[in-house]
C-alpha atoms as a PDB file:
ATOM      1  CA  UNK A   1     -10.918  27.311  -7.693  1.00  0.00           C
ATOM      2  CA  UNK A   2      -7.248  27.655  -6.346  1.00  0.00           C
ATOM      3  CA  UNK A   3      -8.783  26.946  -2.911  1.00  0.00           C
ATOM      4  CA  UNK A   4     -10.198  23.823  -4.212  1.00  0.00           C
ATOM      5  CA  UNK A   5      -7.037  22.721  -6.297  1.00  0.00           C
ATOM      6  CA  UNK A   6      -5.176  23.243  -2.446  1.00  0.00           C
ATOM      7  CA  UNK A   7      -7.294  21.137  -0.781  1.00  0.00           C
ATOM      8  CA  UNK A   8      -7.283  18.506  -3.179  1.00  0.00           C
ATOM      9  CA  UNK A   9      -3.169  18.281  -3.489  1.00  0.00           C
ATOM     10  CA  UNK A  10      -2.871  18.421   0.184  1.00  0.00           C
ATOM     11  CA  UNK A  11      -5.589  15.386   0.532  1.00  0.00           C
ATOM     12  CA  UNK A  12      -3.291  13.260  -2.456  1.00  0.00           C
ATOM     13  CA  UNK A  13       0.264  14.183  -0.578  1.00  0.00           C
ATOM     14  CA  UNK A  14      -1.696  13.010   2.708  1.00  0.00           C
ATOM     15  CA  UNK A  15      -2.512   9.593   0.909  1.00  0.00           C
ATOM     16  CA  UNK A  16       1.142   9.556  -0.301  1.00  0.00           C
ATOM     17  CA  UNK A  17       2.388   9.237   3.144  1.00  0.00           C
ATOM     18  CA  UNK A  18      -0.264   6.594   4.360  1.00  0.00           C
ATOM     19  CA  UNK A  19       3.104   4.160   4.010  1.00  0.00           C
ATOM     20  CA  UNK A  20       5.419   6.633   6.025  1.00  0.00           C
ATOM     21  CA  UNK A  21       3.130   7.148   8.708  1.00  0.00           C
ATOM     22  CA  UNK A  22       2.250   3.453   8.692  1.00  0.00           C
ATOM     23  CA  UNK A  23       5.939   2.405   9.232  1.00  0.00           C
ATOM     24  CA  UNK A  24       6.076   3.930  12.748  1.00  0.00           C
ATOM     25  CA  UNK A  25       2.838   1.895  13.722  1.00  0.00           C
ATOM     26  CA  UNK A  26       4.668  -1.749  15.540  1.00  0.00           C
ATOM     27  CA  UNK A  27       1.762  -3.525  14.505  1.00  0.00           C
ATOM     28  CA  UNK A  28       0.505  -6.164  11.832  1.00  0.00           C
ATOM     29  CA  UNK A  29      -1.076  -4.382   8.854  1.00  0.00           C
ATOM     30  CA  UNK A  30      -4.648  -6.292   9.624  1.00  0.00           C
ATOM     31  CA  UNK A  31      -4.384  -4.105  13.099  1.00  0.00           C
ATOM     32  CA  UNK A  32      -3.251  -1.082  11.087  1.00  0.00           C
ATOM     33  CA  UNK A  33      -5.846  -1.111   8.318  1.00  0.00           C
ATOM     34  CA  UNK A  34      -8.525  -1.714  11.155  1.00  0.00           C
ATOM     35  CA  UNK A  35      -7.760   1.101  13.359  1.00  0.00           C
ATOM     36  CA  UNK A  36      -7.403   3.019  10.366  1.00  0.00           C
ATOM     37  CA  UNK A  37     -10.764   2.242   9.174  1.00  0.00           C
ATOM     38  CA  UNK A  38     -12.796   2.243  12.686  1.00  0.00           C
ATOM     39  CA  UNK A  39     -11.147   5.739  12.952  1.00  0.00           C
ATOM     40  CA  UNK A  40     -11.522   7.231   9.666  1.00  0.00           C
ATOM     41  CA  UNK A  41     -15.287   6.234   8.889  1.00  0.00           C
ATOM     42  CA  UNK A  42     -16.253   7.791  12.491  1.00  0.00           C
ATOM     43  CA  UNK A  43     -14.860  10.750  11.822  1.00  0.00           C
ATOM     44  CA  UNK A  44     -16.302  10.608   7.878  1.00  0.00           C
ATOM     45  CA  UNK A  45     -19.810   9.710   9.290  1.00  0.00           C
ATOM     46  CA  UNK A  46     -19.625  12.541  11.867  1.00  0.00           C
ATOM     47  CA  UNK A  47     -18.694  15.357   9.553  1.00  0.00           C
ATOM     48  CA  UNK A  48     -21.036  13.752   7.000  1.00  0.00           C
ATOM     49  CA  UNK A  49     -24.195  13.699   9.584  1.00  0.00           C
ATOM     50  CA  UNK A  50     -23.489  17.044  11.085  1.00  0.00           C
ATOM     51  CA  UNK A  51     -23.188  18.594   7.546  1.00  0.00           C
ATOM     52  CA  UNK A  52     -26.715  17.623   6.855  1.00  0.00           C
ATOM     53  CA  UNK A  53     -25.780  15.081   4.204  1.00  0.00           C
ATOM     54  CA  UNK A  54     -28.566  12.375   3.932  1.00  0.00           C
ATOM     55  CA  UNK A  55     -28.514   8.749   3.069  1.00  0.00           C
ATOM     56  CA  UNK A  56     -30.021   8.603  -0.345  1.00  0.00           C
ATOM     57  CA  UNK A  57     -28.470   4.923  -1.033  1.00  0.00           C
ATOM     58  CA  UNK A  58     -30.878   3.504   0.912  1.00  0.00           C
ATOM     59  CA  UNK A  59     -33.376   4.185  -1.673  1.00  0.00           C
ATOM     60  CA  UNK A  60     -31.440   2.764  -4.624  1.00  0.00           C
ATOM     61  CA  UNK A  61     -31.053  -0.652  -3.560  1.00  0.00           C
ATOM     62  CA  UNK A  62     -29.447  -2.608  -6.502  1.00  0.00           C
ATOM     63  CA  UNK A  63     -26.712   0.314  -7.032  1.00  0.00           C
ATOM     64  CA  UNK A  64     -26.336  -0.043  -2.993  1.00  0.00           C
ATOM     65  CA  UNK A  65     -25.574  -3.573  -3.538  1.00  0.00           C
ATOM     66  CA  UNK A  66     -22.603  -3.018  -6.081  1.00  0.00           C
ATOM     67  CA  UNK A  67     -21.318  -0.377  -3.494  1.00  0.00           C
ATOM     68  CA  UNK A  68     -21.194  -2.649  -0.616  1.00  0.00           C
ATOM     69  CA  UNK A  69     -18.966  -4.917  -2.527  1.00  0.00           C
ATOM     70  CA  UNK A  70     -17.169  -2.257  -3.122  1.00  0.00           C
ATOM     71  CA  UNK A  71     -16.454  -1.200   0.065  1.00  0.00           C
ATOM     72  CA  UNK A  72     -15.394  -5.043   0.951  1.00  0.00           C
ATOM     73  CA  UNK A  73     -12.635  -4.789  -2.083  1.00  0.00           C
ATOM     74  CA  UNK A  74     -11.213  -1.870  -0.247  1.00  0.00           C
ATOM     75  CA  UNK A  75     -10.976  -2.837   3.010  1.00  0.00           C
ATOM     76  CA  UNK A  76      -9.459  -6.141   1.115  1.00  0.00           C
ATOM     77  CA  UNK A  77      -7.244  -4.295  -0.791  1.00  0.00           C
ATOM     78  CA  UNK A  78      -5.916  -2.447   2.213  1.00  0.00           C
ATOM     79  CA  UNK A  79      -5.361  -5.136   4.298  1.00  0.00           C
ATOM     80  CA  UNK A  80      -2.751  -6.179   0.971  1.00  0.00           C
ATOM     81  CA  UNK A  81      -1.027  -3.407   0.298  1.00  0.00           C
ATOM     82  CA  UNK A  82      -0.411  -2.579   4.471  1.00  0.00           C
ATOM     83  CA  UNK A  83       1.395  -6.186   4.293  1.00  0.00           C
ATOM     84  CA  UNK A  84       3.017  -5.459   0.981  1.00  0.00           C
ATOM     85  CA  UNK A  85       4.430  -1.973   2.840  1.00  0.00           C
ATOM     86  CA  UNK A  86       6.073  -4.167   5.316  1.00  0.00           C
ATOM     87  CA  UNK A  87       7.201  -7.240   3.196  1.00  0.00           C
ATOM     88  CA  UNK A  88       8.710  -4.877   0.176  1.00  0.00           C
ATOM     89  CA  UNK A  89       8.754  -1.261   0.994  1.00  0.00           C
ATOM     90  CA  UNK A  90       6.249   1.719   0.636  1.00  0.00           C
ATOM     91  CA  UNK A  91       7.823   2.393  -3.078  1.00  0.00           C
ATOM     92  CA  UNK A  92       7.356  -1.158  -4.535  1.00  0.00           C
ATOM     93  CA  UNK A  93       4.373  -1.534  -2.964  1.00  0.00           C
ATOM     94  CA  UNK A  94       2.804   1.720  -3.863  1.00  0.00           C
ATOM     95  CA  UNK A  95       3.392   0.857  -7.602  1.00  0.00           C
ATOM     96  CA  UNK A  96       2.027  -2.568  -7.082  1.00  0.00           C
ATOM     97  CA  UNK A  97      -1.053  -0.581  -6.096  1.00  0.00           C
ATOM     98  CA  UNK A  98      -1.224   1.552  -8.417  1.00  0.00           C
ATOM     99  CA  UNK A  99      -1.681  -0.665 -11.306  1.00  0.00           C
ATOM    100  CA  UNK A 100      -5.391  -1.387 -10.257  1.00  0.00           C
ATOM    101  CA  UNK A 101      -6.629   1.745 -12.527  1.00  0.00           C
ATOM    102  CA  UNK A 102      -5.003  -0.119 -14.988  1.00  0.00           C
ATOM    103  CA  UNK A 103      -6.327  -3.465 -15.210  1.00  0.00           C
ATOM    104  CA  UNK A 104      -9.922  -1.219 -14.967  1.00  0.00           C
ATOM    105  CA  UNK A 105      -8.823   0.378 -18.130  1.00  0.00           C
ATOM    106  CA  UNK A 106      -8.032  -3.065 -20.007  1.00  0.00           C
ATOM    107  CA  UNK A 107     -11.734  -4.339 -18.609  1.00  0.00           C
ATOM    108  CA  UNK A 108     -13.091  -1.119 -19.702  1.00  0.00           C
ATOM    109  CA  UNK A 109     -14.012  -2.317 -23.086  1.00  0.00           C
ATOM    110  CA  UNK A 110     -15.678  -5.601 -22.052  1.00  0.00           C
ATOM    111  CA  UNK A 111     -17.463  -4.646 -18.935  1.00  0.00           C
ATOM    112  CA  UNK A 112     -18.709  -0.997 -19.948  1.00  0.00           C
ATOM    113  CA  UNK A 113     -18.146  -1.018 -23.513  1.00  0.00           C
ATOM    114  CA  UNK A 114     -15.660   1.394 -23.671  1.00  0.00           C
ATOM    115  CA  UNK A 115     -13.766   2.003 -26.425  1.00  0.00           C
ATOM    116  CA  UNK A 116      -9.981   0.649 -26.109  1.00  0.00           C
ATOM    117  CA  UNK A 117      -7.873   3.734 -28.008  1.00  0.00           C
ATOM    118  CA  UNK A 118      -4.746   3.586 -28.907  1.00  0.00           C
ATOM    119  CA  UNK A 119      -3.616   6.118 -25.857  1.00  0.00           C
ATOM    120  CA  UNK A 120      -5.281   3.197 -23.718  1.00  0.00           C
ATOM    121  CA  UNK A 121      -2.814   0.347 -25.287  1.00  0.00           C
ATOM    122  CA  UNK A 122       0.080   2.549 -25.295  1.00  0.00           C
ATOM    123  CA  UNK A 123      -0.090   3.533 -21.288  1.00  0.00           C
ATOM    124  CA  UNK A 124      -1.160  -0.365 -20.735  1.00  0.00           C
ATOM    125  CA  UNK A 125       2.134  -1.467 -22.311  1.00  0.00           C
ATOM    126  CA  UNK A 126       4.292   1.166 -20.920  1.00  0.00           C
ATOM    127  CA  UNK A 127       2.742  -0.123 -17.316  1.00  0.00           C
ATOM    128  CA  UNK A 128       3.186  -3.566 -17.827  1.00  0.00           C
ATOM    129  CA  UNK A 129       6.661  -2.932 -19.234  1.00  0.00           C
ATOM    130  CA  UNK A 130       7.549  -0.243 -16.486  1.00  0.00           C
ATOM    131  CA  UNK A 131       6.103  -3.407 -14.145  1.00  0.00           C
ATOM    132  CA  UNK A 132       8.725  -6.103 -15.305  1.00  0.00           C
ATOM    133  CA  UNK A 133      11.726  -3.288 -14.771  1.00  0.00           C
ATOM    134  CA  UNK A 134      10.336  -2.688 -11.147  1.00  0.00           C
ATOM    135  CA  UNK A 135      10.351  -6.138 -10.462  1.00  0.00           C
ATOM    136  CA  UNK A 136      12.628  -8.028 -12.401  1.00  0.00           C
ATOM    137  CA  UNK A 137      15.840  -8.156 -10.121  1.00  0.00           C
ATOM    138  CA  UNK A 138      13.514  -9.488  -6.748  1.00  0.00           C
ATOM    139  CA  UNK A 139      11.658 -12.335  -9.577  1.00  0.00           C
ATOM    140  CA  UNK A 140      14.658 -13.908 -10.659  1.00  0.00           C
ATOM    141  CA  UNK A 141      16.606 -13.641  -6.786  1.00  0.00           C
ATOM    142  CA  UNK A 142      13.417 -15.133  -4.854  1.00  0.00           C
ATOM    143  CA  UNK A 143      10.389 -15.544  -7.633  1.00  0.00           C
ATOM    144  CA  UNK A 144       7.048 -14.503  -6.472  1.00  0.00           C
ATOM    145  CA  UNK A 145       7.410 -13.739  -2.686  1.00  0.00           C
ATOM    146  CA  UNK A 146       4.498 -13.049  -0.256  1.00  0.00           C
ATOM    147  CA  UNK A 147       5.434  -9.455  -0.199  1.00  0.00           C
ATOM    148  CA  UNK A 148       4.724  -9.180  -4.393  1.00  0.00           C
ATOM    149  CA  UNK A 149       2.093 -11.297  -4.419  1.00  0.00           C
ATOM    150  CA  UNK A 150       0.536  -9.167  -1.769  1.00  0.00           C
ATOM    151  CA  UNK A 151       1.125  -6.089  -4.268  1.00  0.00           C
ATOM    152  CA  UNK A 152      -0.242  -7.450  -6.910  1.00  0.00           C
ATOM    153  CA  UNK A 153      -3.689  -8.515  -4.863  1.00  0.00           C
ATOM    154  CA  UNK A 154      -3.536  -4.763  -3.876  1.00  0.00           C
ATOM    155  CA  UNK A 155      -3.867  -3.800  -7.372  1.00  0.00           C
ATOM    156  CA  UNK A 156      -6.664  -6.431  -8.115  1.00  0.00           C
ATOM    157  CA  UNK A 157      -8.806  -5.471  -4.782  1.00  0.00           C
ATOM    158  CA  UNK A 158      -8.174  -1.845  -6.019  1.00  0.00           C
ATOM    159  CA  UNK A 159      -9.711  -2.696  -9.523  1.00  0.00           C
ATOM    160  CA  UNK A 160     -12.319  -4.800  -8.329  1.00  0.00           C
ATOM    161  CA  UNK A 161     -13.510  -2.509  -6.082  1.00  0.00           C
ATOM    162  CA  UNK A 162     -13.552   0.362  -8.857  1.00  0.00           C
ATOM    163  CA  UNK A 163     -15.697  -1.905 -10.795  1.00  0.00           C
ATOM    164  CA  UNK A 164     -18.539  -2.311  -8.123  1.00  0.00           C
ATOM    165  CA  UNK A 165     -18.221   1.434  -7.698  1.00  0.00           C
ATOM    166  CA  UNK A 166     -18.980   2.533 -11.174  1.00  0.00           C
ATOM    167  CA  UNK A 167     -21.681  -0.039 -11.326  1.00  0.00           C
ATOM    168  CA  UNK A 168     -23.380   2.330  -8.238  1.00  0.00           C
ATOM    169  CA  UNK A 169     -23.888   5.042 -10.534  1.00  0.00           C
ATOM    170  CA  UNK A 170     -26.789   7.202  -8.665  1.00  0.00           C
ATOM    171  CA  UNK A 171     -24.546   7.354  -4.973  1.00  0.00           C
ATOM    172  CA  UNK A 172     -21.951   9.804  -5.477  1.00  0.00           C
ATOM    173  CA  UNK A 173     -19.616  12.066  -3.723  1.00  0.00           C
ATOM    174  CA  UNK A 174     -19.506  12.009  -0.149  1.00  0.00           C
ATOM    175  CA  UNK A 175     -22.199   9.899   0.492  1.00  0.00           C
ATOM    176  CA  UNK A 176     -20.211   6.848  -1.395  1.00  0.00           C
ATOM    177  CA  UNK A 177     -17.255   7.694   0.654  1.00  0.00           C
ATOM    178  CA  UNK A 178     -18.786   7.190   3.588  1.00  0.00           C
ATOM    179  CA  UNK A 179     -20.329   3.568   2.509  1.00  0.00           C
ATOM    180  CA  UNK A 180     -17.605   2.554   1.169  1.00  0.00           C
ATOM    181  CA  UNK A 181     -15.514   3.173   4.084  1.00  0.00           C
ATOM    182  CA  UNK A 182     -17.946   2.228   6.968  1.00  0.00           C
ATOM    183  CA  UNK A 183     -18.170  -1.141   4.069  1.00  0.00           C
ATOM    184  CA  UNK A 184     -14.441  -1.471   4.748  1.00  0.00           C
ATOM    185  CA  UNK A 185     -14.082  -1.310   8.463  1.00  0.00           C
ATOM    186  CA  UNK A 186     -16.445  -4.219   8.659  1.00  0.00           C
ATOM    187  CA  UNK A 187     -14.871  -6.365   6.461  1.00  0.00           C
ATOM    188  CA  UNK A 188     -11.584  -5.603   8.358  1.00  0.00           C
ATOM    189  CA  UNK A 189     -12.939  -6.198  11.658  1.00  0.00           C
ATOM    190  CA  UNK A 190     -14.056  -9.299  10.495  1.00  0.00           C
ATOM    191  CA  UNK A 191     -10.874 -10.484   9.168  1.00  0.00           C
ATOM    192  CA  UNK A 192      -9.853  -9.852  12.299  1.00  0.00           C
ATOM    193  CA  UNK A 193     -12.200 -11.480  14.400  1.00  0.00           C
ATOM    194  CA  UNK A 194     -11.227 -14.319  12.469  1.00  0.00           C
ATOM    195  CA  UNK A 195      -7.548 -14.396  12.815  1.00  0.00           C
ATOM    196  CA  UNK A 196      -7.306 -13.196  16.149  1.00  0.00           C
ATOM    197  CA  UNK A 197      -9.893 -11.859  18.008  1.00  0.00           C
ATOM    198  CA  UNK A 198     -10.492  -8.432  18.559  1.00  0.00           C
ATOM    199  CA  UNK A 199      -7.761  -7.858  21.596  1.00  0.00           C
ATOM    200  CA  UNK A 200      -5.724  -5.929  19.934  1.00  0.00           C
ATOM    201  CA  UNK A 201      -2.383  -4.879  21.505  1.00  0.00           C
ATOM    202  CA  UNK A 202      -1.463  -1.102  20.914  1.00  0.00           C
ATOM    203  CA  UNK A 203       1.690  -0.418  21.962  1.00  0.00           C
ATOM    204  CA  UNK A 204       3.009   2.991  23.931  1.00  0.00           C
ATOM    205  CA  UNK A 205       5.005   4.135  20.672  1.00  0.00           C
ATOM    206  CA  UNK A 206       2.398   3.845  17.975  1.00  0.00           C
ATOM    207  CA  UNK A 207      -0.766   5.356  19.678  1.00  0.00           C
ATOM    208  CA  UNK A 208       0.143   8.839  18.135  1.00  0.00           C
ATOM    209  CA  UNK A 209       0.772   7.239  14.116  1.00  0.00           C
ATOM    210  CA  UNK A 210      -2.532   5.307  14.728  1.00  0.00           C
ATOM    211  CA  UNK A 211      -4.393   8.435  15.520  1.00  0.00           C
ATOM    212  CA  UNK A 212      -2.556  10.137  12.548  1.00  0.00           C
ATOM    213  CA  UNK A 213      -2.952   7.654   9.964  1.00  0.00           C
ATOM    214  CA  UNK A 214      -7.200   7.387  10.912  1.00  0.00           C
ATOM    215  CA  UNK A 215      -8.249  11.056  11.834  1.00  0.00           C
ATOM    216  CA  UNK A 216      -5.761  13.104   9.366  1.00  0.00           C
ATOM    217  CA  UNK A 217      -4.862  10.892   6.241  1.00  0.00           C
ATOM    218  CA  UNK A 218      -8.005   8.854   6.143  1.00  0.00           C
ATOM    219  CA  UNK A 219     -10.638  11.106   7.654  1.00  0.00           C
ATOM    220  CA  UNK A 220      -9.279  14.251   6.663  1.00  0.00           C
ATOM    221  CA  UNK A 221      -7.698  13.146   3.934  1.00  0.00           C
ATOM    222  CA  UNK A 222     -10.735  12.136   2.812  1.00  0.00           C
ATOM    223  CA  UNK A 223     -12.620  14.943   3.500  1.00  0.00           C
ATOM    224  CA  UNK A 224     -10.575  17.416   1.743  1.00  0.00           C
ATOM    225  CA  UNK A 225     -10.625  14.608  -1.475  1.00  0.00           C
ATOM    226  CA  UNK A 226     -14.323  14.385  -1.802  1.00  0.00           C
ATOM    227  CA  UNK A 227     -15.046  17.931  -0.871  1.00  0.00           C
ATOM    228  CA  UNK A 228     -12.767  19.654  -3.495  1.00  0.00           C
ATOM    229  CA  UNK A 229     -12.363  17.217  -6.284  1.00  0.00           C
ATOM    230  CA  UNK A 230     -16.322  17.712  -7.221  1.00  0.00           C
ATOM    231  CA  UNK A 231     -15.232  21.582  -7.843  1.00  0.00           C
ATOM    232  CA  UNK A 232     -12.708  20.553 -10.158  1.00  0.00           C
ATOM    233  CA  UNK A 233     -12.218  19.551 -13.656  1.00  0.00           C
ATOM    234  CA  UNK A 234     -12.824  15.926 -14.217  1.00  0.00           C
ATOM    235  CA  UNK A 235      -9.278  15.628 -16.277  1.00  0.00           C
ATOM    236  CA  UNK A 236      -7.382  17.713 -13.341  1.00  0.00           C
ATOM    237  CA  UNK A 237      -9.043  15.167 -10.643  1.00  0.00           C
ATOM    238  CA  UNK A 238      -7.332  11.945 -12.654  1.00  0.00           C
ATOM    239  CA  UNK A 239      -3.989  13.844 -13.420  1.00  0.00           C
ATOM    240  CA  UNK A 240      -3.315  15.464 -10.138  1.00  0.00           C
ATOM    241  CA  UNK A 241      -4.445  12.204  -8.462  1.00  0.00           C
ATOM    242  CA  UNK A 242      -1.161  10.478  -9.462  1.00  0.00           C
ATOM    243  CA  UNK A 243       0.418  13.050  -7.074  1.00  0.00           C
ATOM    244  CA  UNK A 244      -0.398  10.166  -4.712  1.00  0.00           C
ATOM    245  CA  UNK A 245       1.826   7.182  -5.752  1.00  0.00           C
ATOM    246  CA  UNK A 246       4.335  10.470  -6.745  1.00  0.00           C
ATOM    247  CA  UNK A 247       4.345  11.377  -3.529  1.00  0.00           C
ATOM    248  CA  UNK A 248       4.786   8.352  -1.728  1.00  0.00           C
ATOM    249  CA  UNK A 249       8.188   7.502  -3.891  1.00  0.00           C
ATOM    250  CA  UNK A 250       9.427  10.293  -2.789  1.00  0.00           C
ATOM    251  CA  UNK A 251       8.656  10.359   0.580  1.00  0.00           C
ATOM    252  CA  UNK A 252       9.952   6.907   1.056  1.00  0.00           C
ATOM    253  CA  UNK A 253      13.371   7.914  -0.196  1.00  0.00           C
ATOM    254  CA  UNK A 254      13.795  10.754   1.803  1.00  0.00           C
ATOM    255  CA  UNK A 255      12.168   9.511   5.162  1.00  0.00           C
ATOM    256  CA  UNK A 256      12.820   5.895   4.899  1.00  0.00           C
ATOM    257  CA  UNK A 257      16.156   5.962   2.590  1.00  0.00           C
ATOM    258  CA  UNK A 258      14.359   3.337   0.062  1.00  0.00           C
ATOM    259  CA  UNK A 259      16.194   3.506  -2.770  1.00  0.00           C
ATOM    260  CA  UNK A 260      15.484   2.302  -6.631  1.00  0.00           C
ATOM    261  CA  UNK A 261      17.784   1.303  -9.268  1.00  0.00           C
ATOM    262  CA  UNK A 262      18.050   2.982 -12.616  1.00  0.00           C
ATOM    263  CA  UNK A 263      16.487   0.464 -13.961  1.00  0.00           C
ATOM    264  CA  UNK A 264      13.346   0.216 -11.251  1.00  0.00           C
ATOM    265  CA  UNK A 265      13.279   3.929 -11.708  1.00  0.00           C
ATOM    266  CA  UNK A 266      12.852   4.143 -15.084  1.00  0.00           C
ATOM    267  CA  UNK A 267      10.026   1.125 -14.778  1.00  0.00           C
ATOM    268  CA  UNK A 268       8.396   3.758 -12.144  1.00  0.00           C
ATOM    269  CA  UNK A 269       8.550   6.684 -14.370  1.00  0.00           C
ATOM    270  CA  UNK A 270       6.741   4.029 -17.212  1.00  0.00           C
ATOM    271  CA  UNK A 271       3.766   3.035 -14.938  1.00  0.00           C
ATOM    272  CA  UNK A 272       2.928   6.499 -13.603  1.00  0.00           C
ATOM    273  CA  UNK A 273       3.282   8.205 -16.615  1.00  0.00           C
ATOM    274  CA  UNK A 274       1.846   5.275 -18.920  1.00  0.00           C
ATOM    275  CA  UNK A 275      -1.442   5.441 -16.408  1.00  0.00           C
ATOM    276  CA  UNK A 276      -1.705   9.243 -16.431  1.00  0.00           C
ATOM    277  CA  UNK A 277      -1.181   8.894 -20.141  1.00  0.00           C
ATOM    278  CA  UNK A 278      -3.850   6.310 -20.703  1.00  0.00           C
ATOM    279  CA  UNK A 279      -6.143   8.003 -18.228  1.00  0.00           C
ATOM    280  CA  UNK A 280      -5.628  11.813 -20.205  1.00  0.00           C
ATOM    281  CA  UNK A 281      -5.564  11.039 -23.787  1.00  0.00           C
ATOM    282  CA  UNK A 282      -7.268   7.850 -23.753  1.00  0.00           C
ATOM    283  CA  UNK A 283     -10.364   9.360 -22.952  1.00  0.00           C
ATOM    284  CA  UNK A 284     -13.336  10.774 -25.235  1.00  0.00           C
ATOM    285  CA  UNK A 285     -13.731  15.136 -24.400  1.00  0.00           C
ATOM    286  CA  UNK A 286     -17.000  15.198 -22.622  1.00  0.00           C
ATOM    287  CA  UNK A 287     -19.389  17.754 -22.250  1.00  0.00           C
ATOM    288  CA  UNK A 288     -19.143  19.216 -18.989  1.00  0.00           C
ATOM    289  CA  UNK A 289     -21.677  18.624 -17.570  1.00  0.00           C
ATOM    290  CA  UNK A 290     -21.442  14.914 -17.843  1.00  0.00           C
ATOM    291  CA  UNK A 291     -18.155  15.134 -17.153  1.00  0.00           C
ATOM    292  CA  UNK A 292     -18.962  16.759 -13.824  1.00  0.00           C
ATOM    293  CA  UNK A 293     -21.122  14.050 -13.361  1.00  0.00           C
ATOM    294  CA  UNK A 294     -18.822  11.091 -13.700  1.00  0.00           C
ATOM    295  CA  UNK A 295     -15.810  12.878 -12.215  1.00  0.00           C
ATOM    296  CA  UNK A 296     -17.262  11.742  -8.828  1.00  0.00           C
ATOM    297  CA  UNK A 297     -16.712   8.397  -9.535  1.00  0.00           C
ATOM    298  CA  UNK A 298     -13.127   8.829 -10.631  1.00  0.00           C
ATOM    299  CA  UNK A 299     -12.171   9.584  -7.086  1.00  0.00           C
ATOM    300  CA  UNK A 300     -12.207   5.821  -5.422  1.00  0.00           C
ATOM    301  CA  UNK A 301      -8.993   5.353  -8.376  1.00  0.00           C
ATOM    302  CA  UNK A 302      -6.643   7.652  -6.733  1.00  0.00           C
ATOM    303  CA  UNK A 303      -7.083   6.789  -3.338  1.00  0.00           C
ATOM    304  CA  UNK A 304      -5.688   4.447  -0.981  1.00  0.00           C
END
């Protein structure tokens, strides 16, 4: 178990420095997020083929067709919050991000009939609060820039494509990892077929980030997510997940000397802890076993 727990912190502090990592890369984010995905769902598909893993989707069609969507979402919401990291900082933009599991749990209740507790309303309005403290000072100096509004289509690509994924109940695990991703790294390359062609430029200085960012924090990174979390208790997976956006706060104060107000970091001590208290307590105890079950799908809200 303490092998598994490693594994899983050392995949969510790999996510939390997808911004770092990306900030050395002298490209647009489009370029980024596809190199990131071409890389990441070879190396995903590779360890998932030579592992003996088999394609069981294909059987399921309809849940196949929510996944696909999903996929698309991601690679959408990627393609955001790369942009947002260069318009308004890995911080801001990671908390942009991060509200996505939150608008899932407002939807909860009329797209899967969940029950909206009180825990639920509590870490909604401590988000949406913590939000308008984050943001507050940049809204009244320039209003809604490109750089927000790309953080806040982030969050609603991250939500959406949580949706789809839930809705693909029977693929699970690995297997929907590697849709999804091989999902996003088409919609990416189309993107950017459309906007430029597919000449892309790499320059000298950013061919060791680019191999960073796809074969350790995406590939690996995803690896070590999908391979330990389904070891793990469902309720440690979605509290030790917000060691991500944690992470990446940190990491951009001490590597790229971002720094927060009181204010902003009191609103980003309200939307991480209002989420991991919604997420915790807002949640019915379920048997294990089912809770085993659904943990898998838990996983596409903590990564990015």
């Amino acid at each position: 178990m303490n092998a598994h727990y490693v594994k899983f912190i050392s995949a969510c502090l790999l996510f939390g420095s997808n911004g770092i990592v990306a900030s050395h890369i002298l490209m647009s984010s489009h370029e980024i997020v596809f190199l990131r995905t071409l890389i990441g769902s070879l190396f995903l598909l590779a360890v998932f083929v030579l592992t003996g893993g088999k394609f069981s989707g294909l059987r399921n069609g309809r849940h196949l067709a929510f996944l696909i969507p999903s996929g698309v979402a991601m690679g959408a919401s990627w393609i955001f919050l790369f942009e947002a990291y260069q318009r308004i900082g890995v911080g801001m933009a990671t908390l942009a991000y991060y509200c996505g599991p939150v608008i899932v749990m407002a939807l909860s209740p009329l797209l899967f009939k969940e029950k909206l507790t009180p825990a639920r309303i509590c870490g909604f309005v401590a988000v949406l609060l913590g939000m308008f403290l984050v943001n507050r000072d940049a809204l009244m100096l320039d209003g809604l820039s490109w750089g927000l509004l790309c953080g806040a289509l982030s969050a609603v690509m991250f939500a959406l494509m949580v949706i789809l994924n839930k809705m693909a109940a029977s693929i699970t695990g690995f297997e929907n990892a590697v849709w999804q991703l091989l999902a996003g790294f088409v919609t990416v390359a189309l993107f950017t077929l459309l906007v430029q062609g597919l000449t892309i430029s790499l320059p000298t200085g950013s061919f060791a980030p680019v191999l960073l960012l796809g074969f350790v924090n995406t590939g690996v990174g995803c690896y070590l997510y999908f391979s330990s979390m389904q070891r793990l208790p469902a309720q440690s997976v979605a509290i030790c997940g917000y060691l991500d956006p944690l992470s990446a706060l940190v990491f951009s104060a001490v590597f790229l000397a971002e720094r927060m107000s009181p204010e902003q970091t009191m609103g980003a001590a309200l939307i991480l802890g209002g989420a991991a208290f919604g997420e915790y307590f807002g949640r019915k105890r379920l048997p294990r076993v089912v809770a085993e079950g659904n943990m898998e799908k838990r996983a596409k809200e903590n990564t990015n």
